[in-house]
C-alpha atoms as a PDB file:
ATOM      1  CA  UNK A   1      -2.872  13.651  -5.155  1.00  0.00           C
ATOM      2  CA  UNK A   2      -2.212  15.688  -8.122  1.00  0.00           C
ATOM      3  CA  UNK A   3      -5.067  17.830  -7.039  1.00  0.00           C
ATOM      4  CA  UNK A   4      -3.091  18.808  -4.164  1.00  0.00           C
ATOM      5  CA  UNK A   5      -0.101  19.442  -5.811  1.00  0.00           C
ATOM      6  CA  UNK A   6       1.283  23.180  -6.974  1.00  0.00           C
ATOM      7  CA  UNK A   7       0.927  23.618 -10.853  1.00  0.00           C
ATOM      8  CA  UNK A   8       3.299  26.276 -11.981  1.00  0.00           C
ATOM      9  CA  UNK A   9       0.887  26.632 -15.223  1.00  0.00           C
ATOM     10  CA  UNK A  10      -1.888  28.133 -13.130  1.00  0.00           C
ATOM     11  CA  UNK A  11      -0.564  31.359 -12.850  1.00  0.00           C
ATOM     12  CA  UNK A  12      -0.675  31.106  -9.312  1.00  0.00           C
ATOM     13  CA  UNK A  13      -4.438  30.325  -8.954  1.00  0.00           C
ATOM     14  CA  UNK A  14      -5.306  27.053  -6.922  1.00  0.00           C
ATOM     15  CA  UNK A  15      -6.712  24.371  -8.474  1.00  0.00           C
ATOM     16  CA  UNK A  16     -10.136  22.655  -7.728  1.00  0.00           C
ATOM     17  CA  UNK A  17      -9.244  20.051  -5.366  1.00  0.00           C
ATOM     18  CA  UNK A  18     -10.667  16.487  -5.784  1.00  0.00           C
ATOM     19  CA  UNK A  19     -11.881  14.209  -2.936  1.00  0.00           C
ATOM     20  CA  UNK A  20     -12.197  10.646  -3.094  1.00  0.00           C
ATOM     21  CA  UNK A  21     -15.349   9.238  -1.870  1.00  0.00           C
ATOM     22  CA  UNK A  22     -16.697   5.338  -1.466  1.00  0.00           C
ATOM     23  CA  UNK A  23     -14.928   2.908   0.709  1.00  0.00           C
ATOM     24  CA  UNK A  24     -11.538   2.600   1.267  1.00  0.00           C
ATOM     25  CA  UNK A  25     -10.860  -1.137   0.045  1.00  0.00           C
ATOM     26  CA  UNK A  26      -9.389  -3.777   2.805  1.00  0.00           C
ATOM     27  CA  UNK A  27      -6.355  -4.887   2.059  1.00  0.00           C
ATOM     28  CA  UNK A  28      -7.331  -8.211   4.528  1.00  0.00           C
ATOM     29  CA  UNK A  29     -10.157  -8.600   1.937  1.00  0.00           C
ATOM     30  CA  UNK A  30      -9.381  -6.772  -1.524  1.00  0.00           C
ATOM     31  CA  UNK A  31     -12.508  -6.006  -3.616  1.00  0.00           C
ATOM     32  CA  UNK A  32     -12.510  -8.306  -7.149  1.00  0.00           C
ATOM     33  CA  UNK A  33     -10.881  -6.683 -10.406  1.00  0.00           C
ATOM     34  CA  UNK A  34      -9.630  -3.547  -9.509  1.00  0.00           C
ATOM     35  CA  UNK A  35      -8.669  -2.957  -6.077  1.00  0.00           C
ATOM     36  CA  UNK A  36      -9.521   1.155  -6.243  1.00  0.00           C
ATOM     37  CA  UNK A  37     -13.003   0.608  -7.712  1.00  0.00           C
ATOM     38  CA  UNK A  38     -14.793   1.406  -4.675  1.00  0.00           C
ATOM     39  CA  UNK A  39     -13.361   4.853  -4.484  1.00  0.00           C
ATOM     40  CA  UNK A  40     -12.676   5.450  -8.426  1.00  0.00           C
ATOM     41  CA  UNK A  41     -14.692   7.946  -9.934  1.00  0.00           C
ATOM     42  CA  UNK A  42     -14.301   6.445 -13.623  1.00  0.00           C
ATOM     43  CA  UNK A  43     -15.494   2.869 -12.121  1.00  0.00           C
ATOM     44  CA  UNK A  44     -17.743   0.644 -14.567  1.00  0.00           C
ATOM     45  CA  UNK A  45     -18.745  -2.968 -14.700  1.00  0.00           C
ATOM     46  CA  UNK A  46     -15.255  -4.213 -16.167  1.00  0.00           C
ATOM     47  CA  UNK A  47     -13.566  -3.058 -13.014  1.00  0.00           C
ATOM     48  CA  UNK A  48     -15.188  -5.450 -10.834  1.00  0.00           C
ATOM     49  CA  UNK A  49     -14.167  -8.466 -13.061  1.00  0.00           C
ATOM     50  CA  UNK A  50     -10.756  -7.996 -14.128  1.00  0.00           C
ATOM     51  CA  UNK A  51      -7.543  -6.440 -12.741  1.00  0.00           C
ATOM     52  CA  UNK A  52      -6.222  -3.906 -14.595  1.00  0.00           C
ATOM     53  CA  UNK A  53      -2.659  -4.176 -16.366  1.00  0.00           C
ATOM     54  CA  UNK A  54      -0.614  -1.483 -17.376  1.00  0.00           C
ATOM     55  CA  UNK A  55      -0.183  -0.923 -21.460  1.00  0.00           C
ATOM     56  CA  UNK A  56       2.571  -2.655 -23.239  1.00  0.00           C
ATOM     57  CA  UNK A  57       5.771  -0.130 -23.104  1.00  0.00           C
ATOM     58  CA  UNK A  58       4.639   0.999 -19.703  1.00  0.00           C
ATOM     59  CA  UNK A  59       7.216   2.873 -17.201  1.00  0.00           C
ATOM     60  CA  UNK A  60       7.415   0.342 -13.853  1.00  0.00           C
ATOM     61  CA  UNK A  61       5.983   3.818 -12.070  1.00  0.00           C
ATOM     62  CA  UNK A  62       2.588   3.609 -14.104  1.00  0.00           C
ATOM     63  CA  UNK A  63      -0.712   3.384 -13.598  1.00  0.00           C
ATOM     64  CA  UNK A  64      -2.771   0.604 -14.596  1.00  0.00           C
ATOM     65  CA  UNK A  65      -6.258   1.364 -15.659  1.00  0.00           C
ATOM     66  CA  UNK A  66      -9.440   0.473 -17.671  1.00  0.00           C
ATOM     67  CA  UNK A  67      -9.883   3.979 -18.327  1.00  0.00           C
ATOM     68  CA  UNK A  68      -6.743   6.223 -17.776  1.00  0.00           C
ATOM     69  CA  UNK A  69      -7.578   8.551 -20.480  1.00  0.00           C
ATOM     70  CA  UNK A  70     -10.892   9.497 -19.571  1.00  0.00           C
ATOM     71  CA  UNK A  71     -12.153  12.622 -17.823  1.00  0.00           C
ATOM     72  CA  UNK A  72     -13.299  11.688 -14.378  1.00  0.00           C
ATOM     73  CA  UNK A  73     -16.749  13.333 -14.624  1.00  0.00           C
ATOM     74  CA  UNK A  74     -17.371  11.977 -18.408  1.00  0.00           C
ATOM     75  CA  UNK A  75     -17.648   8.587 -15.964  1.00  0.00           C
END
């Protein structure tokens, strides 16, 4: 989403826009851990066996993630 969005620090160039790949995850039949693993491009081994929780201090709007500080191609 925030690939989509207007950044007013771009000087008016468009940014690179992201896709999502993998399989959108059922929500009859969520995958184990972390239910956006299957389209996450930081996913590793740790998603698939525990959920997530958002850091101590957290807003309520935040995300929860294994990885939130990591570069999605360093993945």
């Amino acid at each position: 989403m925030l690939s989509a969005a207007p950044s007013p620090l771009a000087g008016g160039r468009r940014r690179e826009r992201s896709l999502l790949t993998g399989e959108l995850p059922s929500p009859a039949d969520p995958p184990s851990g972390c239910r956006f693993r299957t389209r996450c491009p930081r996913v590793r081994d740790l998603c698939a066996e525990s959920v997530p929780t958002p850091p101590p201090g957290a807003p309520l709007h935040g995300a929860a993630c294994h990885f939130p500080l990591e570069e999605a191609s360093a993945a």
